[in-house]
N, C-alpha and C. Protein backbone atom coordinates (compact mmCIF):
# COMPACT_ATOMS: atom_id res chain seq x y z
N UNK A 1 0.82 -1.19 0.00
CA UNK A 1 0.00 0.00 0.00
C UNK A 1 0.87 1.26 0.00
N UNK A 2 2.29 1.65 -0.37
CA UNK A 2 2.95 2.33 -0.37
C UNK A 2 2.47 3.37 -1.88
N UNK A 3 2.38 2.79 -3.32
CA UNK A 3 1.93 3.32 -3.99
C UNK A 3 0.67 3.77 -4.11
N UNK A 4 0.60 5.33 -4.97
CA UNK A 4 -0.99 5.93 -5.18
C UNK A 4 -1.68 5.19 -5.70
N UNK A 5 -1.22 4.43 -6.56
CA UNK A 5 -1.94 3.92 -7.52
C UNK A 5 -2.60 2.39 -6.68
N UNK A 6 -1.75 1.87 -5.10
CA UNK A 6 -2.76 0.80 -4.60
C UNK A 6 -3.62 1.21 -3.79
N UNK A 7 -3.38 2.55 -3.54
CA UNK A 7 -4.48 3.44 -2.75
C UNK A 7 -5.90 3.55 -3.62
N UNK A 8 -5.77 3.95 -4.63
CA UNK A 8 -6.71 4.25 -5.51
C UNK A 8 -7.43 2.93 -6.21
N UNK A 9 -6.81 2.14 -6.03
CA UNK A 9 -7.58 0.35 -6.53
C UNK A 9 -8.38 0.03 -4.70
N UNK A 10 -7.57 0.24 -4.22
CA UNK A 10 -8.41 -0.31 -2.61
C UNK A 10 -9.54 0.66 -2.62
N UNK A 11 -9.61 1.84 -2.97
CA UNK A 11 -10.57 2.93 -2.51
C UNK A 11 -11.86 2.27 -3.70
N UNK A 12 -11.63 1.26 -4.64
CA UNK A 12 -13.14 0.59 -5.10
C UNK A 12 -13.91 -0.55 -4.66
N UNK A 13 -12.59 -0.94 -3.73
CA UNK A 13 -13.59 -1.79 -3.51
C UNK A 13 -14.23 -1.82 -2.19
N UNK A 14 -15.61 -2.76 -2.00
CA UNK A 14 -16.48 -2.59 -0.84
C UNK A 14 -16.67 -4.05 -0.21
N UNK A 15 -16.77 -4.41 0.70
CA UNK A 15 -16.63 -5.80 1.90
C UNK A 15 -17.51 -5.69 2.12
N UNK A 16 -18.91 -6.21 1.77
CA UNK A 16 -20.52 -6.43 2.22
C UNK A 16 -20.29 -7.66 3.04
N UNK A 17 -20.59 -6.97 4.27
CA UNK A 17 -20.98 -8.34 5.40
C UNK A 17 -22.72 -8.03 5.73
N UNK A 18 -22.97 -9.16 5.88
CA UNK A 18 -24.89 -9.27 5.91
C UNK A 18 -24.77 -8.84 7.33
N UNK A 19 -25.82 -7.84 7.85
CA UNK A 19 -26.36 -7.93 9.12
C UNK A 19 -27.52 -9.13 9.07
N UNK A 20 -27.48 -9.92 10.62
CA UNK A 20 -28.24 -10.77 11.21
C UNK A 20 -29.94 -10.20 10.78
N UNK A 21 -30.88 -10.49 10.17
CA UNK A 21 -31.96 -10.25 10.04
C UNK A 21 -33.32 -10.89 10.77
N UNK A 22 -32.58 -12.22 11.35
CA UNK A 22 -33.37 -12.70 12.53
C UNK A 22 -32.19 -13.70 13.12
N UNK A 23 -33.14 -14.13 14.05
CA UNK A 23 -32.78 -15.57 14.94
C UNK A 23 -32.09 -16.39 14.36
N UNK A 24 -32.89 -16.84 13.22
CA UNK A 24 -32.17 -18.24 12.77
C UNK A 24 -31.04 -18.28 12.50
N UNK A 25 -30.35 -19.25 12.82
CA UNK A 25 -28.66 -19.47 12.36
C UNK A 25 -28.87 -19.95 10.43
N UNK A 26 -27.59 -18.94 9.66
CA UNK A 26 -27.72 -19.41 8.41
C UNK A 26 -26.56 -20.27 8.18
N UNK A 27 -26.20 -21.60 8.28
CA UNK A 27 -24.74 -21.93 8.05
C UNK A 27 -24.91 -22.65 6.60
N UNK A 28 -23.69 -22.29 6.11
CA UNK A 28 -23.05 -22.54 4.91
C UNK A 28 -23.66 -23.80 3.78
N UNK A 29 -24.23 -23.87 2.49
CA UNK A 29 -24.66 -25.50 2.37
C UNK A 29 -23.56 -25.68 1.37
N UNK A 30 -22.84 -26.38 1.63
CA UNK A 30 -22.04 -27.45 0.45
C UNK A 30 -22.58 -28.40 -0.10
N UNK A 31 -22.66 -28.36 -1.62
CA UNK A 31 -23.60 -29.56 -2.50
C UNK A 31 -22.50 -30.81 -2.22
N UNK A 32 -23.55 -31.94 -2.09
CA UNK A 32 -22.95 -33.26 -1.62
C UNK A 32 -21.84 -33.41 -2.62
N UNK A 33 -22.13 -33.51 -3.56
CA UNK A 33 -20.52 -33.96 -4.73
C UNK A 33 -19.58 -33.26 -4.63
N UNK A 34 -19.78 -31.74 -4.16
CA UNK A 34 -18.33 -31.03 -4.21
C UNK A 34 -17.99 -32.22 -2.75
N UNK A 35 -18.49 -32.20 -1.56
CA UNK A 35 -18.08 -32.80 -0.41
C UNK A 35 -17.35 -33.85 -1.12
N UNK A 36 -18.00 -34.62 -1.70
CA UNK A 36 -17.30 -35.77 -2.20
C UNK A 36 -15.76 -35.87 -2.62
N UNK A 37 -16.12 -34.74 -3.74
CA UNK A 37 -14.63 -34.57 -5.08
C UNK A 37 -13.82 -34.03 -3.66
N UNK A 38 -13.99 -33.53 -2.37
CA UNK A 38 -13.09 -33.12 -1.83
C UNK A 38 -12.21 -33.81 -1.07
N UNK A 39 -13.42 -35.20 -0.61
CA UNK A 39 -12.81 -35.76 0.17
C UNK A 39 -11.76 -36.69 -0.47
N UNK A 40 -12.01 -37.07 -2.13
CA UNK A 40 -11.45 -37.76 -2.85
C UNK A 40 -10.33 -37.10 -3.29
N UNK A 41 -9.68 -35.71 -3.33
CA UNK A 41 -8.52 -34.91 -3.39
C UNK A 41 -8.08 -35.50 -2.30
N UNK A 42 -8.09 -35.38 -1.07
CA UNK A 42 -7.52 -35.47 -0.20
C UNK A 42 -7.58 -37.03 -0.04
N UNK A 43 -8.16 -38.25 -0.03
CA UNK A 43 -7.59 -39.13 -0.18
C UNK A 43 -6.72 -39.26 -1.22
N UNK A 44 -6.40 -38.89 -2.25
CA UNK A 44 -5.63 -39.08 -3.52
C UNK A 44 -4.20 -38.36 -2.91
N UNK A 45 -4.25 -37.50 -1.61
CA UNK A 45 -3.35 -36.71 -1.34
C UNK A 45 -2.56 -37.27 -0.65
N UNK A 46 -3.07 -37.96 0.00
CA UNK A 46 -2.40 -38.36 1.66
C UNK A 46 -2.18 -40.05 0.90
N UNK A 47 -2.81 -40.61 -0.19
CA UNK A 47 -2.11 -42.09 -0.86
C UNK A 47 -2.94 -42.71 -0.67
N UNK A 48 -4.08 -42.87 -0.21
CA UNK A 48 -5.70 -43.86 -0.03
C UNK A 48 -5.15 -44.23 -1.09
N UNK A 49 -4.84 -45.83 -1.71
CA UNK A 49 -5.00 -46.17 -3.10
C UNK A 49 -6.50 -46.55 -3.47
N UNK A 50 -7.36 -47.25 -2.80
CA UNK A 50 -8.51 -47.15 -3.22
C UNK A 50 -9.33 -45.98 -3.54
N UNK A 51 -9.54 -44.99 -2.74
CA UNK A 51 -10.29 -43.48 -2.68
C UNK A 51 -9.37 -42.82 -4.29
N UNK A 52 -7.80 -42.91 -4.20
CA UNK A 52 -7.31 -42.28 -5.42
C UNK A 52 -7.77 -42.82 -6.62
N UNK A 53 -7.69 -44.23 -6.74
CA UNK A 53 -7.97 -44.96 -8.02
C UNK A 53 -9.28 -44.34 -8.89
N UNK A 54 -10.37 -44.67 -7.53
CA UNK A 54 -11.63 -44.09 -7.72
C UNK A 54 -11.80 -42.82 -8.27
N UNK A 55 -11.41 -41.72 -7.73
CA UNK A 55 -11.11 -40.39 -8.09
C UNK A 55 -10.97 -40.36 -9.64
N UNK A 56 -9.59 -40.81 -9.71
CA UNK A 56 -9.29 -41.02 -11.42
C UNK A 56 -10.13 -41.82 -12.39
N UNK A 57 -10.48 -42.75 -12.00
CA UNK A 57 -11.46 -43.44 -12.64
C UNK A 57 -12.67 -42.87 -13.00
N UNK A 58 -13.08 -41.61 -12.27
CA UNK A 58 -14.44 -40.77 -12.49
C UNK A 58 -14.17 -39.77 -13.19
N UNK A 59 -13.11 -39.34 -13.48
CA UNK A 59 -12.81 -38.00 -13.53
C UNK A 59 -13.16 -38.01 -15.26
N UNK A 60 -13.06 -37.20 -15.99
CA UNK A 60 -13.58 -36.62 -17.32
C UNK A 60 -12.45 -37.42 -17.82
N UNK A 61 -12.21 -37.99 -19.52
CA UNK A 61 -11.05 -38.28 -19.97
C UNK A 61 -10.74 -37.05 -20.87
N UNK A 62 -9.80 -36.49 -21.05
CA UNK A 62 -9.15 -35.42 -21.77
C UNK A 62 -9.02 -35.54 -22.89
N UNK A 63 -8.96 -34.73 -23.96
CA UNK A 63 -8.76 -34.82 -25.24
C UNK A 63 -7.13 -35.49 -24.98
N UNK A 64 -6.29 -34.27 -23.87
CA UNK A 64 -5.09 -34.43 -24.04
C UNK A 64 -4.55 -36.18 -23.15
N UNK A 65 -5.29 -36.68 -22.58
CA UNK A 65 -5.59 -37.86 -22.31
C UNK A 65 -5.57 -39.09 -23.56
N UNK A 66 -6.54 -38.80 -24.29
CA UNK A 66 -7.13 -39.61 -25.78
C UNK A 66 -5.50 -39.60 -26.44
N UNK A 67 -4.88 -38.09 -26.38
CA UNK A 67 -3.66 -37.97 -27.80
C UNK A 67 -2.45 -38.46 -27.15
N UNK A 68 -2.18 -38.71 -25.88
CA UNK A 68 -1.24 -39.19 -25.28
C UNK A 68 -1.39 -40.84 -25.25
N UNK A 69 -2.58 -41.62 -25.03
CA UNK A 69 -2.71 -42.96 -25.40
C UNK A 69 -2.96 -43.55 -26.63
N UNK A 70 -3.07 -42.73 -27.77
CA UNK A 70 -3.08 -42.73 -29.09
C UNK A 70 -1.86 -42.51 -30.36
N UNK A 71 -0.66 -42.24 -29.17
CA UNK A 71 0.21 -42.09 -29.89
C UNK A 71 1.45 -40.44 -30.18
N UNK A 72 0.18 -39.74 -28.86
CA UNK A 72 0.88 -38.60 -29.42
C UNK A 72 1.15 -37.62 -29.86
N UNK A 73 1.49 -36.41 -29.59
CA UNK A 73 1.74 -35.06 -30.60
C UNK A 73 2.22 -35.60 -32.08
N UNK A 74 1.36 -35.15 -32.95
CA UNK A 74 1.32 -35.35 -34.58
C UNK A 74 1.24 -36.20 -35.07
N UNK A 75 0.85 -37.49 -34.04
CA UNK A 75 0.31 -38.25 -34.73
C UNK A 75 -1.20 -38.79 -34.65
N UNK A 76 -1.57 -38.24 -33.27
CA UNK A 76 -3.31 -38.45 -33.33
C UNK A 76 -4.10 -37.55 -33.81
N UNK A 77 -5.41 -37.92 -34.06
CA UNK A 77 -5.94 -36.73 -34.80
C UNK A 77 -7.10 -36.50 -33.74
N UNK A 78 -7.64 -35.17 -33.51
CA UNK A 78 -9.20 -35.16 -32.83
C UNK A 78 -10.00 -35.27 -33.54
N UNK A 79 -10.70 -35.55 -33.18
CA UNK A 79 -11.98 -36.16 -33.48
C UNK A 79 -13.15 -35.04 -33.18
N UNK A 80 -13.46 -34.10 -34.23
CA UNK A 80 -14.38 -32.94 -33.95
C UNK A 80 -15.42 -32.95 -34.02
N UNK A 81 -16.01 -34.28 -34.23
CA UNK A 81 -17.21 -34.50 -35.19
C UNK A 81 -18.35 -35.46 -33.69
N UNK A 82 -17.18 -35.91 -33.14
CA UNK A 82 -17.71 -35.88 -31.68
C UNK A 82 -18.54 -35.74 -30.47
N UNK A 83 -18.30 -33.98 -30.86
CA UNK A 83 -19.10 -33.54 -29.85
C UNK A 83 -20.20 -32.55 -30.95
N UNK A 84 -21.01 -33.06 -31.85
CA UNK A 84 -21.87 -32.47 -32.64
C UNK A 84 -23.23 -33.29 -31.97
N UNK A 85 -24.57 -32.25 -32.48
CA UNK A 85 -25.23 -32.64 -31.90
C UNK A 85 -26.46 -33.08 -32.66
N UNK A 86 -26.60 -34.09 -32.49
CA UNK A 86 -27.25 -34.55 -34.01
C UNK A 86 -28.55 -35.43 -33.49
N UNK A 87 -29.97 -36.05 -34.07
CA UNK A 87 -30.58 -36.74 -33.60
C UNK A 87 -30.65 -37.69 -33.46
N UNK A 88 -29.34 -38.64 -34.23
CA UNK A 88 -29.17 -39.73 -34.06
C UNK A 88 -27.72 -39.73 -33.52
N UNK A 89 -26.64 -40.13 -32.77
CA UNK A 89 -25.24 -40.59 -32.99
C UNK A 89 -24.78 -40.79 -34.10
N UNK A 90 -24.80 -41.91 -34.99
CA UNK A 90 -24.46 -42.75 -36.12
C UNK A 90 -24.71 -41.73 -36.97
N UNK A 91 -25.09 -40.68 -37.04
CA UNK A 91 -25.11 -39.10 -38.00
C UNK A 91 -23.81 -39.15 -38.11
N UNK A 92 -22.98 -38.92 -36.66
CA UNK A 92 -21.86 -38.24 -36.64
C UNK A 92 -20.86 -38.72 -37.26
N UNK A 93 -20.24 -39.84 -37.82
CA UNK A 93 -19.45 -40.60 -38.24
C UNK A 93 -19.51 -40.35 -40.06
N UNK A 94 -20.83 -39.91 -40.40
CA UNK A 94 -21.22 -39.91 -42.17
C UNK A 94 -20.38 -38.53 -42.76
N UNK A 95 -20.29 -39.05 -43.68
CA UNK A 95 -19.32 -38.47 -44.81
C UNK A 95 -19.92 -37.08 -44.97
N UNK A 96 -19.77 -35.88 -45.06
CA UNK A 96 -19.84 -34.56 -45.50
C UNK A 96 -20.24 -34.85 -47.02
N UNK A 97 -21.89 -34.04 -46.90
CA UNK A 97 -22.73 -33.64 -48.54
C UNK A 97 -21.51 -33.20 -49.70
N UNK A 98 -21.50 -33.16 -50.74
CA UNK A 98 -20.45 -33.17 -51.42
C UNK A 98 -21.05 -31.56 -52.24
N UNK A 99 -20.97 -30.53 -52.43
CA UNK A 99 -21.85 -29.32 -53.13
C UNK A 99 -21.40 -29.11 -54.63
N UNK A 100 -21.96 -28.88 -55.63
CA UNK A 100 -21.69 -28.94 -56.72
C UNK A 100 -22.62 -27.78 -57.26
N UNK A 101 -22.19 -26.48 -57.87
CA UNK A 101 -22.89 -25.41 -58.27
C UNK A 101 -24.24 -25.15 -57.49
N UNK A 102 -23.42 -25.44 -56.46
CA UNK A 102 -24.67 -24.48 -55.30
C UNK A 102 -25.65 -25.82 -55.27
N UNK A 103 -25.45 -26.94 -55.57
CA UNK A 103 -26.68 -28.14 -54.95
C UNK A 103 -25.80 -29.40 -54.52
N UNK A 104 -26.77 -29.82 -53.56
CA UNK A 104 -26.02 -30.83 -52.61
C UNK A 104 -25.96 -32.24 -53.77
N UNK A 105 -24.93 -32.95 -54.06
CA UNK A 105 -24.99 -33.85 -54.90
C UNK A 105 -25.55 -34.82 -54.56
N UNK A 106 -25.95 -35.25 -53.53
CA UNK A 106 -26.58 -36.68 -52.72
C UNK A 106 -27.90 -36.25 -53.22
N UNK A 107 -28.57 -35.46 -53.16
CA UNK A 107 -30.06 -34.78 -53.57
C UNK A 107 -30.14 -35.75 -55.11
N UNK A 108 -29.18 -36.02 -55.71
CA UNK A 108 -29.60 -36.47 -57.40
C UNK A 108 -29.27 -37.82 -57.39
N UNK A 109 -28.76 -38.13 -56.06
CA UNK A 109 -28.41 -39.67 -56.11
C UNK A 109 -29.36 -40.51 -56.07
N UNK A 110 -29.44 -41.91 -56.90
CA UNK A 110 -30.56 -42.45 -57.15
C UNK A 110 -30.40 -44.24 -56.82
N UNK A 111 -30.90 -44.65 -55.47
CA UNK A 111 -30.92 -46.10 -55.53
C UNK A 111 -30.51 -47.03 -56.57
N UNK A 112 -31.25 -46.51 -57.56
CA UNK A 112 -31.78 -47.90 -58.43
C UNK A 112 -30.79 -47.21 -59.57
N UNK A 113 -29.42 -46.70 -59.63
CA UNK A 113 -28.49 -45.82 -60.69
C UNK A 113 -28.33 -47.37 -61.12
N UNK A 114 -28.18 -48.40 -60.31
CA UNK A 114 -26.97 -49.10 -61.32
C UNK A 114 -28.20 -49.96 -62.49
N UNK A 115 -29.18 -50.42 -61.87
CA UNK A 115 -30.20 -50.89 -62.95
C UNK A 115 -30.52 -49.87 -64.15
N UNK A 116 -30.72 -48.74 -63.80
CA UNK A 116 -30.55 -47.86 -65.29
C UNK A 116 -29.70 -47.98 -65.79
N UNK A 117 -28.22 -47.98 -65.97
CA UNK A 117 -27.15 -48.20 -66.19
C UNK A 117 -27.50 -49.24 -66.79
N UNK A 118 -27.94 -50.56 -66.07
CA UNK A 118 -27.54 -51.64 -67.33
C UNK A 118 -28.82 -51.48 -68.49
N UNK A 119 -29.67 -50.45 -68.34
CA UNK A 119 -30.80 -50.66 -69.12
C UNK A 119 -30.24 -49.97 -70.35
N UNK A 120 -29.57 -48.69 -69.73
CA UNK A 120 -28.82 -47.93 -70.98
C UNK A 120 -28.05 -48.59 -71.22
N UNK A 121 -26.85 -49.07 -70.86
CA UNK A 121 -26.18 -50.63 -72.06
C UNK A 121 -26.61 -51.03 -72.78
N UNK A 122 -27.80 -51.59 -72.19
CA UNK A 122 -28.48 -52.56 -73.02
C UNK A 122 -29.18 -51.87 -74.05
N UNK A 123 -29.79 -50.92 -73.95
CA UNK A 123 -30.18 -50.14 -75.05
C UNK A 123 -29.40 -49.53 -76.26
N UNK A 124 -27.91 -48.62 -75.73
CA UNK A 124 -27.28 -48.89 -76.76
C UNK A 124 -26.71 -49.91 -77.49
N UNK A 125 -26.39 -50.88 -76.58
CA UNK A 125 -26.38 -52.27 -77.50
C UNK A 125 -27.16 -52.25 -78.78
N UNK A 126 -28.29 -52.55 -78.43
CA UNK A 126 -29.60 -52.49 -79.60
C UNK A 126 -29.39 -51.10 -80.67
N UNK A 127 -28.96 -50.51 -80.11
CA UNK A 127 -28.81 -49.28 -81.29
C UNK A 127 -27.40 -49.47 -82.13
N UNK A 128 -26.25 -49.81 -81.35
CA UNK A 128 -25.03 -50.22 -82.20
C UNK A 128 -25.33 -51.44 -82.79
N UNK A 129 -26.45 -52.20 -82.62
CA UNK A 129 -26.17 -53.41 -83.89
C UNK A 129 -27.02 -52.79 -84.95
N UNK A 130 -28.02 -52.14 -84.75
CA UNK A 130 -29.20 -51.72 -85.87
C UNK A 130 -28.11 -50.15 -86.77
N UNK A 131 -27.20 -49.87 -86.10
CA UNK A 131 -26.51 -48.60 -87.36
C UNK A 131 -25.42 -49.50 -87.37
N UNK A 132 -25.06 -50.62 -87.12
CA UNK A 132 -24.26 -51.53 -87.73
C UNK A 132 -24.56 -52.06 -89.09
N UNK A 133 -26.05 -52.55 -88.36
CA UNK A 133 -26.32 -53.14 -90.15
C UNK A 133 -26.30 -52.11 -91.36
N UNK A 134 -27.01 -51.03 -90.88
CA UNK A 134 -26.69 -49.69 -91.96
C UNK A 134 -26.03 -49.47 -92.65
N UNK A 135 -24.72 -49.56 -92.16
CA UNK A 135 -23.46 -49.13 -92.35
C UNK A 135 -22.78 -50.37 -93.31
N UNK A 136 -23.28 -51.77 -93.05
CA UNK A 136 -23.35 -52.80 -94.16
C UNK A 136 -23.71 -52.40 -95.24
N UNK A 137 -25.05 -52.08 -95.23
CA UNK A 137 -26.10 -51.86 -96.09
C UNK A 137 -25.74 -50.93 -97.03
N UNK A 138 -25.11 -49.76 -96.77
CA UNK A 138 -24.67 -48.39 -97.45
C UNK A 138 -23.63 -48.73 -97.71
N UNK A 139 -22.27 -49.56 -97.57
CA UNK A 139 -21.06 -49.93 -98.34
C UNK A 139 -21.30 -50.23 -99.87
N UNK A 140 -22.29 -51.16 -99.33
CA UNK A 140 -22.76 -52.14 -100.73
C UNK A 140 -23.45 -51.20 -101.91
N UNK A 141 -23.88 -49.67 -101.72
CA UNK A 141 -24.65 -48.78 -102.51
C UNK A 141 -23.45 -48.22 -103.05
N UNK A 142 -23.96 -47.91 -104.33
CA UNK A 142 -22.93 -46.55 -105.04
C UNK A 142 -23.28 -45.23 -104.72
N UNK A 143 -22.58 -44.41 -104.37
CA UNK A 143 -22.89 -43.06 -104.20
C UNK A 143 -22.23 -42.31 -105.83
N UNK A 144 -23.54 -41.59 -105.53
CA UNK A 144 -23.66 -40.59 -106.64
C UNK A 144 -22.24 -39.40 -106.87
N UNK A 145 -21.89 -39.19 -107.87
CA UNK A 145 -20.79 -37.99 -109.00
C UNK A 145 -20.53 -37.00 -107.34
N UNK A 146 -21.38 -36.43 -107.01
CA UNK A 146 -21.83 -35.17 -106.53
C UNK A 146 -21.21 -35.67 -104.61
N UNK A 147 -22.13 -37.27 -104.06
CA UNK A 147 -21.33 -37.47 -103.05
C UNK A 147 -20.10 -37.73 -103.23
N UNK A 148 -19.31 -38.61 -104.14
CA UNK A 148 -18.31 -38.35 -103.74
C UNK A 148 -17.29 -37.30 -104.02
N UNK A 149 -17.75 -36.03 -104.78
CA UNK A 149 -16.77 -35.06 -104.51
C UNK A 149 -17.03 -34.81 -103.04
N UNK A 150 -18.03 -34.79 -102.82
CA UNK A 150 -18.15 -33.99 -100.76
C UNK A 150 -17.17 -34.69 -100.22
N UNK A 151 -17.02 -36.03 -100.26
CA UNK A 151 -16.09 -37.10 -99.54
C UNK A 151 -15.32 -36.63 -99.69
N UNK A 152 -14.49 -36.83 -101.01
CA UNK A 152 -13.28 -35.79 -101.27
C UNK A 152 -12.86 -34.98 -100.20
N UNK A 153 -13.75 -33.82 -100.66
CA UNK A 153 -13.25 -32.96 -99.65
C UNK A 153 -12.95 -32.41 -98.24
N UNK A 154 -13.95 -33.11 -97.94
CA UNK A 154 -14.32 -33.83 -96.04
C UNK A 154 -13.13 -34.24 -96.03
N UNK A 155 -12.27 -35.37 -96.45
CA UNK A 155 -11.59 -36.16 -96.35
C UNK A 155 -9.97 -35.44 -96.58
N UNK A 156 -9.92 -34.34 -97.55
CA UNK A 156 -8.46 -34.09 -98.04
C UNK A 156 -8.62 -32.90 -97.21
N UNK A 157 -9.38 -32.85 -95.87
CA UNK A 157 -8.52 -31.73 -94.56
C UNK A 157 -9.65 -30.65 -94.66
N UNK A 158 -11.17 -30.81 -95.29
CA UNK A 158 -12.31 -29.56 -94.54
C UNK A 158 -13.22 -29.51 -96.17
N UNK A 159 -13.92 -28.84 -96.22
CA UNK A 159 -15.01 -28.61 -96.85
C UNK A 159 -14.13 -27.57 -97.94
N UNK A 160 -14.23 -27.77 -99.29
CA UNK A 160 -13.30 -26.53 -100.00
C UNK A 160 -14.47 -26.20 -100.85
N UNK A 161 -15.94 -26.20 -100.20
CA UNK A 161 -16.58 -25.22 -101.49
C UNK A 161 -16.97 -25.65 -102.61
N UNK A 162 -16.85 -27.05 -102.88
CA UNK A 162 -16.78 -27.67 -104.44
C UNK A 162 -18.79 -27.90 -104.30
N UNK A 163 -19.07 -27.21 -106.01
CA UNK A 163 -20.05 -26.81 -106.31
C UNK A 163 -20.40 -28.30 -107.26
N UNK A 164 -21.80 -28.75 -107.35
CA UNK A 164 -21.65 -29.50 -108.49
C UNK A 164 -22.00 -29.28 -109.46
N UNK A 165 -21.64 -29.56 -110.72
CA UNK A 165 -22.22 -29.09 -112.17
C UNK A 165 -23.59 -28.95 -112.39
């Protein structure tokens, strides 16, 4: 208290003691579990191995707990997904929506993709044998003066304009 400046911090503050308002005695209530966690410090203090064990055994496990029996600074990972709060548990573990021009891609995902899939196979199937046969079919034709200059020119590097007589 030699400096102004601890003069001037003491001069804010104020020590409210209750005056007695009646008879009754008010003594102190301590909630049963703090009693507990206290008495379990102090057995853990003085070496109770049973009372200590216990103690530890209740106590919260630590993240920094989890990364030390896991292996470690840089090599464990936390786990953030954890403490989310979801309506089921088994939420928490699922893969992150994937977003694609502003829409969630799971939204277009479709059960039954792989049976379409083989239906479209199977459909182009049916279309590559039917312009297969075509393509038989039109070998065997002569094309006219006029197609094959177009060929020609398709063919010798773009379209050059050739007019027919």
């Amino acid at each position: 208290m030699k400096s102004k400046k601890m003069n001037e911090c003491l001069n804010r503050f104020h020590v409210a003691i209750p005056k007695p308002r009646d008879n009754k005695e008010w003594p102190s209530r301590v909630p049963q579990g703090v009693l507990e966690a206290r008495a379990g410090e102090a057995a853990a203090a003085t070496g109770d191995g049973e009372e200590a064990a216990k103690v530890k055994s209740e106590g919260r496990k630590l993240e920094k707990d989890l990364e030390n029996e896991n292996g470690g600074t840089g090599v464990y990972s936390a786990n953030l997904k954890k403490h989310y709060i979801l309506a089921d548990d088994e939420w928490k573990e699922d893969t992150m929506p994937e977003i694609l021009d502003g829409h969630n891609v799971y939204d277009f995902v479709d059960s039954d993709i792989l049976a379409w899939l083989e239906e479209l196979e199977r459909e182009e199937g049916l279309r590559l044998q039917a312009v297969g046969d075509k393509d038989e079919e039109m070998q065997g034709a002569e094309l006219t003066y006029e197609e094959h200059k177009v060929l020609e020119g398709t063919e010798s590097g773009g379209w050059k304009g050739y007019r027919c007589p």
